[in-house]
Structures are given as structure tokens and as C-alpha cells.
PDB file of N, CA and C in Angstrom:
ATOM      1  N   UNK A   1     178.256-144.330   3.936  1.00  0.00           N
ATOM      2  CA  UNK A   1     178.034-143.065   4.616  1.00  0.00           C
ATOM      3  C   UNK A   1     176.871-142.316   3.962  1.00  0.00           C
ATOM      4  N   UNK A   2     176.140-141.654   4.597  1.00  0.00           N
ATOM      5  CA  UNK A   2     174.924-140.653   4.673  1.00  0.00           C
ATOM      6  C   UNK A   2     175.574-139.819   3.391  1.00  0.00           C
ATOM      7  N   UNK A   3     176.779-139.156   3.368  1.00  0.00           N
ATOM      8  CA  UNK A   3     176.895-137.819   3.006  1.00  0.00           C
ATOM      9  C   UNK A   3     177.553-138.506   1.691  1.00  0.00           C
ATOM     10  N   UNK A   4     177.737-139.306   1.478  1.00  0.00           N
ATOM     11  CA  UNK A   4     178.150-139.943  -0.201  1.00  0.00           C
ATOM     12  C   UNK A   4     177.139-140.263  -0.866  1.00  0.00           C
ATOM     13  N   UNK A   5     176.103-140.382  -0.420  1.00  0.00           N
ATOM     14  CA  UNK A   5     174.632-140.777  -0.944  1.00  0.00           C
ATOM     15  C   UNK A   5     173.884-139.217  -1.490  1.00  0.00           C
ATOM     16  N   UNK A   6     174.318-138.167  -0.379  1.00  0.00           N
ATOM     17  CA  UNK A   6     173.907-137.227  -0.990  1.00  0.00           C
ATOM     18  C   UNK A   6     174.534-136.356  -1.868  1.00  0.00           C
ATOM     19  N   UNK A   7     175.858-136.464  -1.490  1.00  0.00           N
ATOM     20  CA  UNK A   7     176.928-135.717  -2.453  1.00  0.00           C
ATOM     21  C   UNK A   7     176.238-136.533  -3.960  1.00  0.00           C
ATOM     22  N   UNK A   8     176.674-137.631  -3.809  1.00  0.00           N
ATOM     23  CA  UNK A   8     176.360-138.397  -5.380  1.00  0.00           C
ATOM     24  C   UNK A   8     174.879-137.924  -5.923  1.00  0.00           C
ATOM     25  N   UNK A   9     174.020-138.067  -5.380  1.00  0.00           N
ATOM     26  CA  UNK A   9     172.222-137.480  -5.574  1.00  0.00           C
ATOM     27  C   UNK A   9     172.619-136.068  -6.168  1.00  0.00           C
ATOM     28  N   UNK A  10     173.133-135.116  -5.382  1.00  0.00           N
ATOM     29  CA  UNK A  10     173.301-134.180  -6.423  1.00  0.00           C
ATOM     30  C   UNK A  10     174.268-133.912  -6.863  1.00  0.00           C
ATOM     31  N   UNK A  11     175.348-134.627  -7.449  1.00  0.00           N
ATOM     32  CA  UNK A  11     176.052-134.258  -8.643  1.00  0.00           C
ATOM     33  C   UNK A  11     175.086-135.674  -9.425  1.00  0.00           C
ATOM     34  N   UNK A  12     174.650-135.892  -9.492  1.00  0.00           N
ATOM     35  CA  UNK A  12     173.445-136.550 -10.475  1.00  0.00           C
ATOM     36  C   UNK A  12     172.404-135.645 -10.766  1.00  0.00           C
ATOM     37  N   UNK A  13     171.551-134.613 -10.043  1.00  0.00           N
ATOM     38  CA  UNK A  13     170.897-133.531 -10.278  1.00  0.00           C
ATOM     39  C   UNK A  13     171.267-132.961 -10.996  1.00  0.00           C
ATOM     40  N   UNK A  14     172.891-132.785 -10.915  1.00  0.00           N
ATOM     41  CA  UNK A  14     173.738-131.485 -11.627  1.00  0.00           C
ATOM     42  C   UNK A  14     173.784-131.824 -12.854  1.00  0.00           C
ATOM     43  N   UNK A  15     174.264-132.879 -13.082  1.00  0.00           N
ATOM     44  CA  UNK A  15     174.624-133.621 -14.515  1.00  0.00           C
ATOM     45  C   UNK A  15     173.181-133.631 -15.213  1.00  0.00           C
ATOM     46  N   UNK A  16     171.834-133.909 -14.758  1.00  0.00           N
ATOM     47  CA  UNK A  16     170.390-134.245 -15.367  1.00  0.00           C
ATOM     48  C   UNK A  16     170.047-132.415 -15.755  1.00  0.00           C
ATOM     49  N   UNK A  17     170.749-131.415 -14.794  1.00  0.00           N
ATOM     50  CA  UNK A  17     170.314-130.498 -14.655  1.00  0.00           C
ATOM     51  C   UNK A  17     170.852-130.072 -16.108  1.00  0.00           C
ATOM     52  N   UNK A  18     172.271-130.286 -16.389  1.00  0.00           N
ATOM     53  CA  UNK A  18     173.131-129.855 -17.441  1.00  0.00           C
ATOM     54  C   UNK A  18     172.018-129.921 -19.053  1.00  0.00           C
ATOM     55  N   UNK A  19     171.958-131.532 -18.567  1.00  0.00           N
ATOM     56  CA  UNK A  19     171.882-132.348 -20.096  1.00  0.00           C
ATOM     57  C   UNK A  19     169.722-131.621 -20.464  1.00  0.00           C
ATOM     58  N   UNK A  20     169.490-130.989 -19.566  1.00  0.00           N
ATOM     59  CA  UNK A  20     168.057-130.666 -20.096  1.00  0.00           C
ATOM     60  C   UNK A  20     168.126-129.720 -20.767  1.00  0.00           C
ATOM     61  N   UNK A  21     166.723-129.170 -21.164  1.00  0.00           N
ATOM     62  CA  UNK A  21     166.606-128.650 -22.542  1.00  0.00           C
ATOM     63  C   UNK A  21     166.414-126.854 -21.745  1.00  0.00           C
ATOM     64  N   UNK A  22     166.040-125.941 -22.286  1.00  0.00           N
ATOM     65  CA  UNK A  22     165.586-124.727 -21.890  1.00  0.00           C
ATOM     66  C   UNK A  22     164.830-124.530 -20.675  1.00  0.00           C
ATOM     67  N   UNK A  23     165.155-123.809 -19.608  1.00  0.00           N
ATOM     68  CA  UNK A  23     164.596-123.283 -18.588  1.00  0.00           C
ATOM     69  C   UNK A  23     163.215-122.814 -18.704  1.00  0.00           C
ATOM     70  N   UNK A  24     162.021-123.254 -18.228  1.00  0.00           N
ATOM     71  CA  UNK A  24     160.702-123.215 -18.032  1.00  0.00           C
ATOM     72  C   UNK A  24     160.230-121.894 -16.549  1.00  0.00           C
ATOM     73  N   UNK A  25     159.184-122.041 -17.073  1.00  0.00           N
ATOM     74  CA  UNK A  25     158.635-121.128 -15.390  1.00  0.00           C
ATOM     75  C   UNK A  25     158.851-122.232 -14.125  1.00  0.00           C
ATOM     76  N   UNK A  26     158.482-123.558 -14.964  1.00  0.00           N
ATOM     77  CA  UNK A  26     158.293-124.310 -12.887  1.00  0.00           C
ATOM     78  C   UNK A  26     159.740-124.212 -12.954  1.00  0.00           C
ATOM     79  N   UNK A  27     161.075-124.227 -13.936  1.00  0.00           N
ATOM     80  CA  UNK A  27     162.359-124.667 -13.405  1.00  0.00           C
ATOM     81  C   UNK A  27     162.909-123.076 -12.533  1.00  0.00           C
ATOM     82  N   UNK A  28     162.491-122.151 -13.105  1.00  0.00           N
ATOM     83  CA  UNK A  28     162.670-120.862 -12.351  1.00  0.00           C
ATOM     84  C   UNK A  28     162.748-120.592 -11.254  1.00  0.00           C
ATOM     85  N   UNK A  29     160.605-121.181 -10.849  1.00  0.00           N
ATOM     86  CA  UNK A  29     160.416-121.448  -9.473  1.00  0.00           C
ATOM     87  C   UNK A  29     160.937-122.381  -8.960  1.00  0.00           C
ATOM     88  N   UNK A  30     161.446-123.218  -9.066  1.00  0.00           N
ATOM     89  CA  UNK A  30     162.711-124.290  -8.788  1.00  0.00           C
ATOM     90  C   UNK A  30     163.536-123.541  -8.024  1.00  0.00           C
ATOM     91  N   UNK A  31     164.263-122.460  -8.642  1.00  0.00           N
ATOM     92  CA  UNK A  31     165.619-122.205  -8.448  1.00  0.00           C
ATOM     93  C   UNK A  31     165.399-121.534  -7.898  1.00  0.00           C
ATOM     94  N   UNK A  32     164.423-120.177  -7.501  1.00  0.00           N
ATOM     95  CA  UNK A  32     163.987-119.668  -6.581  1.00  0.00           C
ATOM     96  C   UNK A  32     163.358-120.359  -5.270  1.00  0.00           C
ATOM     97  N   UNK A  33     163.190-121.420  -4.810  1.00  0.00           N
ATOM     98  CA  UNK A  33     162.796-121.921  -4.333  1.00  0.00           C
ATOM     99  C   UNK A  33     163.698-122.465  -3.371  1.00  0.00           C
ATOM    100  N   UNK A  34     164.906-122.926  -4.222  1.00  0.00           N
ATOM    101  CA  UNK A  34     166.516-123.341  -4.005  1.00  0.00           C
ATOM    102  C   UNK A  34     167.049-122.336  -3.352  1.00  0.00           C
ATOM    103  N   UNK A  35     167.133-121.115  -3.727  1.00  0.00           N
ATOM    104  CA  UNK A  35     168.182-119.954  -3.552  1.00  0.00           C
ATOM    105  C   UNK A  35     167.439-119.150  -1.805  1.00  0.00           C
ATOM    106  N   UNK A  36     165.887-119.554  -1.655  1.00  0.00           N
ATOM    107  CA  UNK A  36     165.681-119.309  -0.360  1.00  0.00           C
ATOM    108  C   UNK A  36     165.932-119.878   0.603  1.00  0.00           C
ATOM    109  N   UNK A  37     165.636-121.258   0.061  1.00  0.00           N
ATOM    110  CA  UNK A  37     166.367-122.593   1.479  1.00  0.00           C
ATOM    111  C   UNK A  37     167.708-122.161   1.460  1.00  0.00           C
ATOM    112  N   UNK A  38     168.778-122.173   0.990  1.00  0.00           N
ATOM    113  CA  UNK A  38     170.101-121.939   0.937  1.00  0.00           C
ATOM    114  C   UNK A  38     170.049-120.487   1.750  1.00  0.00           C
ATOM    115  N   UNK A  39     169.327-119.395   1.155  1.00  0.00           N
ATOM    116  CA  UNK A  39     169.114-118.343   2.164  1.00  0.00           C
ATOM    117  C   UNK A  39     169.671-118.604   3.578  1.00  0.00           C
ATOM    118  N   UNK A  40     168.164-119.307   4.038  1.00  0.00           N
ATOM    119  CA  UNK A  40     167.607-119.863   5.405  1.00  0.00           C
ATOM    120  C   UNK A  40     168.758-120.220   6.095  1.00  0.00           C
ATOM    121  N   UNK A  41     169.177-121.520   5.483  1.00  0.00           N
ATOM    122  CA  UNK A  41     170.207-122.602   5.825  1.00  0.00           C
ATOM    123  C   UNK A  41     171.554-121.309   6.398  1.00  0.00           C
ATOM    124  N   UNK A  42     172.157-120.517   5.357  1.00  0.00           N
ATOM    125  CA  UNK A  42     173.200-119.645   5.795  1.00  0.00           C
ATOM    126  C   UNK A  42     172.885-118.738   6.949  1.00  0.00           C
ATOM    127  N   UNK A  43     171.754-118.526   7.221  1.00  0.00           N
ATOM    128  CA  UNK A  43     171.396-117.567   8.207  1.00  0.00           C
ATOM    129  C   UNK A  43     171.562-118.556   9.192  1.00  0.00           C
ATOM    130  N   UNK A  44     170.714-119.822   9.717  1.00  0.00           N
ATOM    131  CA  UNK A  44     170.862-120.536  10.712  1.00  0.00           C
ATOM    132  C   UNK A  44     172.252-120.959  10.913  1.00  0.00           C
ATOM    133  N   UNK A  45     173.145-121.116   9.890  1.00  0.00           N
ATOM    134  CA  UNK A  45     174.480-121.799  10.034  1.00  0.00           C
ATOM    135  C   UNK A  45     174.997-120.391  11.226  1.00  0.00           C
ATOM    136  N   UNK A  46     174.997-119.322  10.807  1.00  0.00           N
ATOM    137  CA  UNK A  46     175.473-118.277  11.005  1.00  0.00           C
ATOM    138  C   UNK A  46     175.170-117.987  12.487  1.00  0.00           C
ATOM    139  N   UNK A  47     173.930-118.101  12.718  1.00  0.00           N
ATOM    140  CA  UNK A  47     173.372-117.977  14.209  1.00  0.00           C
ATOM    141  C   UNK A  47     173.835-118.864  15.085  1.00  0.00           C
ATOM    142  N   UNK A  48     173.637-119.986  14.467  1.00  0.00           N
ATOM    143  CA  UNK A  48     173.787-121.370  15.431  1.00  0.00           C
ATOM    144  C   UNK A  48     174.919-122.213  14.937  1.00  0.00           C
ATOM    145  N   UNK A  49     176.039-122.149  14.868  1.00  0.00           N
ATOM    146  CA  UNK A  49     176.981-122.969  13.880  1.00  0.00           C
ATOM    147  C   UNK A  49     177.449-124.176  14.381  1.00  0.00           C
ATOM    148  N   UNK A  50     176.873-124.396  15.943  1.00  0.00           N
ATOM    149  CA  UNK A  50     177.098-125.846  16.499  1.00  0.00           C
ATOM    150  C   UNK A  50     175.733-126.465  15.698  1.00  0.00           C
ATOM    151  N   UNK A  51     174.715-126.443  15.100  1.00  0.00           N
ATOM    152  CA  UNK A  51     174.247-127.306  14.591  1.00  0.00           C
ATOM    153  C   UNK A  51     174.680-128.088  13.022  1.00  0.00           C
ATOM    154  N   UNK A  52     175.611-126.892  12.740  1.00  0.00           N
ATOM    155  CA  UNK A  52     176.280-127.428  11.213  1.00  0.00           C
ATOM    156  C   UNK A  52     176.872-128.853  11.430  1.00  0.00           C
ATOM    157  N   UNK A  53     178.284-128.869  13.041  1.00  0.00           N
ATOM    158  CA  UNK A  53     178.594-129.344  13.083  1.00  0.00           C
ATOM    159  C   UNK A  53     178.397-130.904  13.311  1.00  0.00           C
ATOM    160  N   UNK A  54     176.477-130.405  14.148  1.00  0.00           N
ATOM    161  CA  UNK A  54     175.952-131.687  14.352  1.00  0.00           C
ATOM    162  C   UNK A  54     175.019-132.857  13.569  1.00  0.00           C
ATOM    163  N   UNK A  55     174.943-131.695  12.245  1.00  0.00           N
ATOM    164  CA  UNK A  55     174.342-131.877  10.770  1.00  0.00           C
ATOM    165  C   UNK A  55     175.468-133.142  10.455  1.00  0.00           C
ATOM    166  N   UNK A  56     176.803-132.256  10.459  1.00  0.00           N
ATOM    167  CA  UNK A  56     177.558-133.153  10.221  1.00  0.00           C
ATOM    168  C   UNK A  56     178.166-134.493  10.112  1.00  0.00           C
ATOM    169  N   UNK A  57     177.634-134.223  11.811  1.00  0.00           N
ATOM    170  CA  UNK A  57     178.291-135.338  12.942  1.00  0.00           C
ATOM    171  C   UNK A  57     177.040-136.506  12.110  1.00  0.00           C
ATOM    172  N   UNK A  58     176.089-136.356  12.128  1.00  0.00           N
ATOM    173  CA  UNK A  58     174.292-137.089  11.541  1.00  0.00           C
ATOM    174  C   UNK A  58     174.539-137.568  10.260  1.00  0.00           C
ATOM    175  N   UNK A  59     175.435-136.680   9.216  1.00  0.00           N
ATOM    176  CA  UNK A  59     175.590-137.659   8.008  1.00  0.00           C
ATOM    177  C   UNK A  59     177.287-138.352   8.299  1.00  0.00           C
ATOM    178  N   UNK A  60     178.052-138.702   8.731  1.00  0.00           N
ATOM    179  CA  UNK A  60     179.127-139.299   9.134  1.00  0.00           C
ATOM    180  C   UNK A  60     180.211-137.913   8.292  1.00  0.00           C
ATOM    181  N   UNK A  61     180.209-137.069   8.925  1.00  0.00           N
ATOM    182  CA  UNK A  61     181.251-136.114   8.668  1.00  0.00           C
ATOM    183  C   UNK A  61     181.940-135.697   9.882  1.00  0.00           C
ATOM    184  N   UNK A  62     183.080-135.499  10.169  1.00  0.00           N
ATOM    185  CA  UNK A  62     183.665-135.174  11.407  1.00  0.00           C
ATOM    186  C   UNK A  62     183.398-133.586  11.663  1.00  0.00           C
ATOM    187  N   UNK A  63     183.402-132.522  10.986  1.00  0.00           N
ATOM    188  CA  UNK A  63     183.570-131.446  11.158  1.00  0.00           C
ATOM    189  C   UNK A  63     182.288-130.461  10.168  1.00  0.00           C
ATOM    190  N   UNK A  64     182.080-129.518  10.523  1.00  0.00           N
ATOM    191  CA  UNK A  64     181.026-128.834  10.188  1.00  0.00           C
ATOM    192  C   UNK A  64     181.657-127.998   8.993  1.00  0.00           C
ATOM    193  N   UNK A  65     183.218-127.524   9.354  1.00  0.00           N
ATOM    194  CA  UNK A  65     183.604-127.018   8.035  1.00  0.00           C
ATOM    195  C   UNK A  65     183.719-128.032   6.716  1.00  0.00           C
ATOM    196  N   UNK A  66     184.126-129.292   7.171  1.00  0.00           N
ATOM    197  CA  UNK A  66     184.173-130.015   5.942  1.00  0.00           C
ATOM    198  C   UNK A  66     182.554-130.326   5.382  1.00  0.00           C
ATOM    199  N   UNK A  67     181.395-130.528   6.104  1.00  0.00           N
ATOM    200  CA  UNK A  67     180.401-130.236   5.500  1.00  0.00           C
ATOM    201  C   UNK A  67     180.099-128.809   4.706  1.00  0.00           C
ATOM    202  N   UNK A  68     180.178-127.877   5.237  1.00  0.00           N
ATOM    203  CA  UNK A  68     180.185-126.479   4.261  1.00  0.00           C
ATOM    204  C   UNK A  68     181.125-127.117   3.047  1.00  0.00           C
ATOM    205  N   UNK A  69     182.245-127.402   3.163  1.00  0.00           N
ATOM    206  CA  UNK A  69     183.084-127.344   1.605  1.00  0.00           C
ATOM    207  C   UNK A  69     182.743-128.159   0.949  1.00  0.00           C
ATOM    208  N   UNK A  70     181.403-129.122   1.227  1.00  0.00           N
ATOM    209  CA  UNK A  70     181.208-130.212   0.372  1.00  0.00           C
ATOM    210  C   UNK A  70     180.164-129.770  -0.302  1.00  0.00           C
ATOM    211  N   UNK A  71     179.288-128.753   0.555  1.00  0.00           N
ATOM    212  CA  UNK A  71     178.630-127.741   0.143  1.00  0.00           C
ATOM    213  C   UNK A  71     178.458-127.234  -0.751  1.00  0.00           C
ATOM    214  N   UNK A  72     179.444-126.596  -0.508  1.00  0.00           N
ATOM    215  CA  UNK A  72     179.927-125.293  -1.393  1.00  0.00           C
ATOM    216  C   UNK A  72     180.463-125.688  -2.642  1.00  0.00           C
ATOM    217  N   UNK A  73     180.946-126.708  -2.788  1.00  0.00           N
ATOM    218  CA  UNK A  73     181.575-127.208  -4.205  1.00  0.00           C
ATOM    219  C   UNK A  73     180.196-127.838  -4.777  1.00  0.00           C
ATOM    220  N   UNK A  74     179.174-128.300  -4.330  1.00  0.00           N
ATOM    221  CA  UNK A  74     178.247-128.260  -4.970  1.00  0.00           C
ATOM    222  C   UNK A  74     177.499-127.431  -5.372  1.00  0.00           C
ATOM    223  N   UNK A  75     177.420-126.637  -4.892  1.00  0.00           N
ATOM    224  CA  UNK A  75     176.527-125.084  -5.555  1.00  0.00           C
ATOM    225  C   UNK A  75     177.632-124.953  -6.410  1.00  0.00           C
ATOM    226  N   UNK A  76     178.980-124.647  -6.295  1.00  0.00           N
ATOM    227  CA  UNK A  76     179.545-124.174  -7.828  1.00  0.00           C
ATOM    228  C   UNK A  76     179.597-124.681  -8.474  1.00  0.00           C
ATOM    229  N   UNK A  77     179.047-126.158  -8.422  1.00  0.00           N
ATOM    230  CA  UNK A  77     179.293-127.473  -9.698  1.00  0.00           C
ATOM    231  C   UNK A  77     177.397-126.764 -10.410  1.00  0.00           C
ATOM    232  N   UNK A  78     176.808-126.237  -9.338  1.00  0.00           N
ATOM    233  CA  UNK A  78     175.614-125.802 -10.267  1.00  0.00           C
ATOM    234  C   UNK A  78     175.727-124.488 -10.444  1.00  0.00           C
ATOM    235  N   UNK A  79     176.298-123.594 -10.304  1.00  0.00           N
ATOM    236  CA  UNK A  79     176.821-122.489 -10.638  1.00  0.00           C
ATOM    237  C   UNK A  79     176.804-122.469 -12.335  1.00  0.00           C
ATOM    238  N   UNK A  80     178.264-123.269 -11.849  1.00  0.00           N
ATOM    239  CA  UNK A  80     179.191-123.348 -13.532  1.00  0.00           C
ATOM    240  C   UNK A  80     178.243-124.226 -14.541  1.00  0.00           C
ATOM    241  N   UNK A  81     177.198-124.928 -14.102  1.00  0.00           N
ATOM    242  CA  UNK A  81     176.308-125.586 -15.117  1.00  0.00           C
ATOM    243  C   UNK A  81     175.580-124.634 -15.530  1.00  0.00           C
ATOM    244  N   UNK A  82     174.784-123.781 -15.082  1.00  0.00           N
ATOM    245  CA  UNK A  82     174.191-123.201 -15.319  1.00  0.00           C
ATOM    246  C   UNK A  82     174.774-121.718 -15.870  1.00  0.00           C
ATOM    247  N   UNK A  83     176.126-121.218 -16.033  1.00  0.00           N
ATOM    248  CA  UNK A  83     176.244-120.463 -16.334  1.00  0.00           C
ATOM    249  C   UNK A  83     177.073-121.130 -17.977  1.00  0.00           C
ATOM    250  N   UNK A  84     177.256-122.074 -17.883  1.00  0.00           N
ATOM    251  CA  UNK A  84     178.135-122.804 -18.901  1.00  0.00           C
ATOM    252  C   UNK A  84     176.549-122.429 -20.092  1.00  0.00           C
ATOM    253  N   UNK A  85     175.110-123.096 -19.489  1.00  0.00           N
ATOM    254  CA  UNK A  85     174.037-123.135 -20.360  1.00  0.00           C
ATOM    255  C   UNK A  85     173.820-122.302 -20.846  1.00  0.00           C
ATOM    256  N   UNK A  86     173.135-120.670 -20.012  1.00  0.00           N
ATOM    257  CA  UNK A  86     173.362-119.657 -19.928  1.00  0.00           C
ATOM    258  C   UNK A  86     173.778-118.625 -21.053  1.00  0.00           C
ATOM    259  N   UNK A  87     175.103-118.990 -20.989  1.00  0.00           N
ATOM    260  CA  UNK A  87     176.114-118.389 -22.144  1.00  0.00           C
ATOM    261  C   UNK A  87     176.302-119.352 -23.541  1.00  0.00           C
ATOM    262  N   UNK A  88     175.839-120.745 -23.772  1.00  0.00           N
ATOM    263  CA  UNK A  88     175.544-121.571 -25.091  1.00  0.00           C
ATOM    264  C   UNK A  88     174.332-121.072 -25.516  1.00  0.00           C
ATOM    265  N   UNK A  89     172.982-120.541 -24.801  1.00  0.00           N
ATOM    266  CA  UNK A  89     172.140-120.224 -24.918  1.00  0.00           C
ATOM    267  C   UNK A  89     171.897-118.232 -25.708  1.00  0.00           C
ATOM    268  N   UNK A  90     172.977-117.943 -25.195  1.00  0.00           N
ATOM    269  CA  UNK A  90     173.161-117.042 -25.443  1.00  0.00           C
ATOM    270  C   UNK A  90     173.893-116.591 -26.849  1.00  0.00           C
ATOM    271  N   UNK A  91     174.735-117.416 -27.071  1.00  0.00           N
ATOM    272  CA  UNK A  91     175.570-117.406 -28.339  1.00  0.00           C
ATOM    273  C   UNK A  91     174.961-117.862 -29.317  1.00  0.00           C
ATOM    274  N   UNK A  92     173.971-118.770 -28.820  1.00  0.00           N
ATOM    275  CA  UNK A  92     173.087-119.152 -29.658  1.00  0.00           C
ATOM    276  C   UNK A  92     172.212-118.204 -30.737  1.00  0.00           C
ATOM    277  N   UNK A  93     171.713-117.516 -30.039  1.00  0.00           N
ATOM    278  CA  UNK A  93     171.239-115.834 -30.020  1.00  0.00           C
ATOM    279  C   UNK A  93     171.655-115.096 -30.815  1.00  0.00           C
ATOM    280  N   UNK A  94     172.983-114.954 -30.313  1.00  0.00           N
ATOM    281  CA  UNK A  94     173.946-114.172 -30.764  1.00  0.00           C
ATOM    282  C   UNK A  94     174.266-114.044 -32.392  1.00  0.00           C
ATOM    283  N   UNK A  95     174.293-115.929 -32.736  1.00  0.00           N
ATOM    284  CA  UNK A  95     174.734-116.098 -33.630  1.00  0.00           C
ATOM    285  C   UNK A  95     173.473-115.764 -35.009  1.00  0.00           C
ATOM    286  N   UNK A  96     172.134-116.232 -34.244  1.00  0.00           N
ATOM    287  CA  UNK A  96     170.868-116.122 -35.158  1.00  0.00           C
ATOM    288  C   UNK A  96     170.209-114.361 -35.688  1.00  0.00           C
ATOM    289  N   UNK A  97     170.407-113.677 -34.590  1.00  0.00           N
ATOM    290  CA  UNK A  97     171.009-112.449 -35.023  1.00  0.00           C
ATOM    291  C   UNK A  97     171.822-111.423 -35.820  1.00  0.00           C
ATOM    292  N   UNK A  98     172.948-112.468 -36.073  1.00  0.00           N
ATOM    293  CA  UNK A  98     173.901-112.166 -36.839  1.00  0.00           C
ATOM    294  C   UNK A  98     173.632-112.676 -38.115  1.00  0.00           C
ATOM    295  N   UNK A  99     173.161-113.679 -38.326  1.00  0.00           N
ATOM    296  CA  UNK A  99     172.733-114.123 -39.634  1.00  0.00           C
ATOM    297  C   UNK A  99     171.601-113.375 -40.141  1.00  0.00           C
ATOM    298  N   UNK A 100     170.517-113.223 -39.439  1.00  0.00           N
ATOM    299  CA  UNK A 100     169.621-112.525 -39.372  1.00  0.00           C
ATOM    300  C   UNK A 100     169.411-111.489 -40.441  1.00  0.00           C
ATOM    301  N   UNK A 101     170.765-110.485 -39.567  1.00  0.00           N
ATOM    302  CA  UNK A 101     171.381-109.121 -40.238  1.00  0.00           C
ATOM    303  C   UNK A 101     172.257-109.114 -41.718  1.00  0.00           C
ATOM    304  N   UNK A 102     172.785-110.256 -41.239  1.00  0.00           N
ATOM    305  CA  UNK A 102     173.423-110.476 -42.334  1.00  0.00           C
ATOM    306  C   UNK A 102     172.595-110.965 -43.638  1.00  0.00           C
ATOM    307  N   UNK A 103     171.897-111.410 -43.492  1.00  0.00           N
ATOM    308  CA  UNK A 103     170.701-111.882 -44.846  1.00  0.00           C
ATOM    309  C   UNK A 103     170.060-110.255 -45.304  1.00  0.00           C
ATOM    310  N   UNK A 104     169.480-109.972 -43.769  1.00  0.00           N
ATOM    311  CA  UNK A 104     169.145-108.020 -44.037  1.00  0.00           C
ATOM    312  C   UNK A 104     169.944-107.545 -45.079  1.00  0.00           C
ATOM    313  N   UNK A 105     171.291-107.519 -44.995  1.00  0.00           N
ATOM    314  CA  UNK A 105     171.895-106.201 -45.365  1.00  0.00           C
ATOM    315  C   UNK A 105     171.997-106.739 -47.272  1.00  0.00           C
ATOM    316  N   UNK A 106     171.937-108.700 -46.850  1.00  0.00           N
ATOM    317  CA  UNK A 106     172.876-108.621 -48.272  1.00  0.00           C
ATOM    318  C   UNK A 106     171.096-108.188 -49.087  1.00  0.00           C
ATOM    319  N   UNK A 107     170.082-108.823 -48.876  1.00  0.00           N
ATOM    320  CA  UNK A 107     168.568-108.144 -49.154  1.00  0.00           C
ATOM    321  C   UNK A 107     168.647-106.500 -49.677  1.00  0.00           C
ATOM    322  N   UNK A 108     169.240-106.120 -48.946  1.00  0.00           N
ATOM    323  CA  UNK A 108     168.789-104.558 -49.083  1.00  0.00           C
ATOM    324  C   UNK A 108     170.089-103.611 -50.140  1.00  0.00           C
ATOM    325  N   UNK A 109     171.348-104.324 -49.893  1.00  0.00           N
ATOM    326  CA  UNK A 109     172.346-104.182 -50.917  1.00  0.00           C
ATOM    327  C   UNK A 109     171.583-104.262 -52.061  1.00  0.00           C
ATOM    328  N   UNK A 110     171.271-105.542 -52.648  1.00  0.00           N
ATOM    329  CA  UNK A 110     170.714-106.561 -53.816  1.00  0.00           C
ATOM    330  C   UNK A 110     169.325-105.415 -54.733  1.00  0.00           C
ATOM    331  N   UNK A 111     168.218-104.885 -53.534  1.00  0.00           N
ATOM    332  CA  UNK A 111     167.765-104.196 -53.726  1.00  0.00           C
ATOM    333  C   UNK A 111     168.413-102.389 -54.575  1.00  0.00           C
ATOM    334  N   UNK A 112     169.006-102.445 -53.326  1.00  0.00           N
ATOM    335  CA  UNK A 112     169.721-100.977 -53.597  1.00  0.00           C
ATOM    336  C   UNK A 112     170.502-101.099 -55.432  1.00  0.00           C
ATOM    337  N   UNK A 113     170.935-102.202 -55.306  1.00  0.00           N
ATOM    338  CA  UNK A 113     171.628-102.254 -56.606  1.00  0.00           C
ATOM    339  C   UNK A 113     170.720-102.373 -57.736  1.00  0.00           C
ATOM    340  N   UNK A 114     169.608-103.165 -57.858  1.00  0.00           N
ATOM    341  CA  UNK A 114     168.186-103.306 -58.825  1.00  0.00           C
ATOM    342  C   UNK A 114     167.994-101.816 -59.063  1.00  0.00           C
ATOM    343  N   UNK A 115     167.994-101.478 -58.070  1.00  0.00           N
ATOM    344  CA  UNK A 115     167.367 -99.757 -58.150  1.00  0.00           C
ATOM    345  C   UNK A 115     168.292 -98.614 -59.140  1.00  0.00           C
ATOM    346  N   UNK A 116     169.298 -99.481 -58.794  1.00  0.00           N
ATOM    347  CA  UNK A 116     170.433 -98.139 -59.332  1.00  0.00           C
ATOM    348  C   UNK A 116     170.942 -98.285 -60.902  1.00  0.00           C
ATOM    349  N   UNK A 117     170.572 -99.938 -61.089  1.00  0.00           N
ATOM    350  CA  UNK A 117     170.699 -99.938 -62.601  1.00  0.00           C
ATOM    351  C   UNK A 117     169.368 -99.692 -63.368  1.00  0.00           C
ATOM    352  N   UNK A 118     168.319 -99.826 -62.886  1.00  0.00           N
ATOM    353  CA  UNK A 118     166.852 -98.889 -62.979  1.00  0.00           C
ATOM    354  C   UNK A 118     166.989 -97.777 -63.623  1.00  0.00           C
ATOM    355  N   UNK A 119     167.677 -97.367 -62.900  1.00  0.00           N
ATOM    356  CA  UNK A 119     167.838 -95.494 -62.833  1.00  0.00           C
ATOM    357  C   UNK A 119     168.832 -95.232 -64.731  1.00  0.00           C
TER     358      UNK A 119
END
């Protein structure tokens, strides 16, 4: 079938999408690029929703809703990848920051104390 070839293609995207390194400008424009077709696509579904069904009917799916849910579980399989990255990326941050400060303070303690037996 048509629609196992593509389901599989992108949860292979998803998985290549996972395992890469930091988000770039072209991957941005990527995703912007993504998020307008998907736009498009919902507006036409919306207007015309006998063509979903005939989208459907074209990759061997019986029904137009079961194409949307095959859909739709793929955008949240890239959803949750990308928010899974997102937030590792972030803690990442989080954590270098914290050390950061923490080297700061014990620095400026260390100092403060030089000073005070100075005195």
C-alpha cells in the first residue's frame, strides 16, 4: 500500500529528525516551510473534505478520517521529538548556567575571604 510507504518515510524523518544535532537557519526554514503546507492542506481539507477522502481512496485508505488520524499521529510523533529536543537543549543551558554561577560565587566568596584576613 501507498500509505505504508509514506507513514514509514516519515516516521524515518522523525527518527533522523530526533537523532540530529542543533537546529540551523535552513532547518528553521524547513519547519516553516512545513507548518505552511500543513496550513494550506487544513484549509483545503476544510473547504473541500470530499477530496481528503479521495486522497485517501489514491493511497489505499478507505476513509478520509482514517487518513487525518494517520496524520495527525504523525505531526505529534514530530511534535514530541521536537519538544523532547527542545527541553534536553534547554537543560542543557540550564545546567551550564548553574555551574557557571556556581564557580562565580565560590570565586568571589574565596576573594571576599583573602580580603578579610588582609584586613
Amino acid at each position: 500500500m501507498i500509505i505504508q510507504i509514506i507513514l514509514i518515510v516519515a516516521i524515518l524523518g522523525i527518527a533522523f529528525y530526533f537523532v540530529r544535532t542543533t537546529p540551523s537557519a535552513r532547518h528553521l526554514a524547513l519547519r516553516r516551510l512545513l507548518l505552511s503546507l500543513a496550513l494550506v492542506c487544513a484549509i483545503v481539507v476544510i473547504l473541500a473534505p470530499g477530496w481528503l477522502t479521495a486522497i485517501a481512496h489514491f493511497v489505499g485508505i478507505g476513509r478520509g478520517t482514517d487518513l487525518l488520524l494517520y496524520g495527525l499521529v504523525v505531526v505529534f510523533l514530530m511534535y514530541a521529538a521536537t519538544e523532547y529536543k527542545r527541553t534536553v537543549q534547554a537543560n542543557r543551558s540550564i545546567t551550564a548556567i548553574a555551574r557557571e554561577l556556581a564557580l562565580t560565587r565560590a570565586k568571589l566568596e574565596d576573594a571576599l575571604k583573602t580580603t578579610s584576613k588582609k584586613e
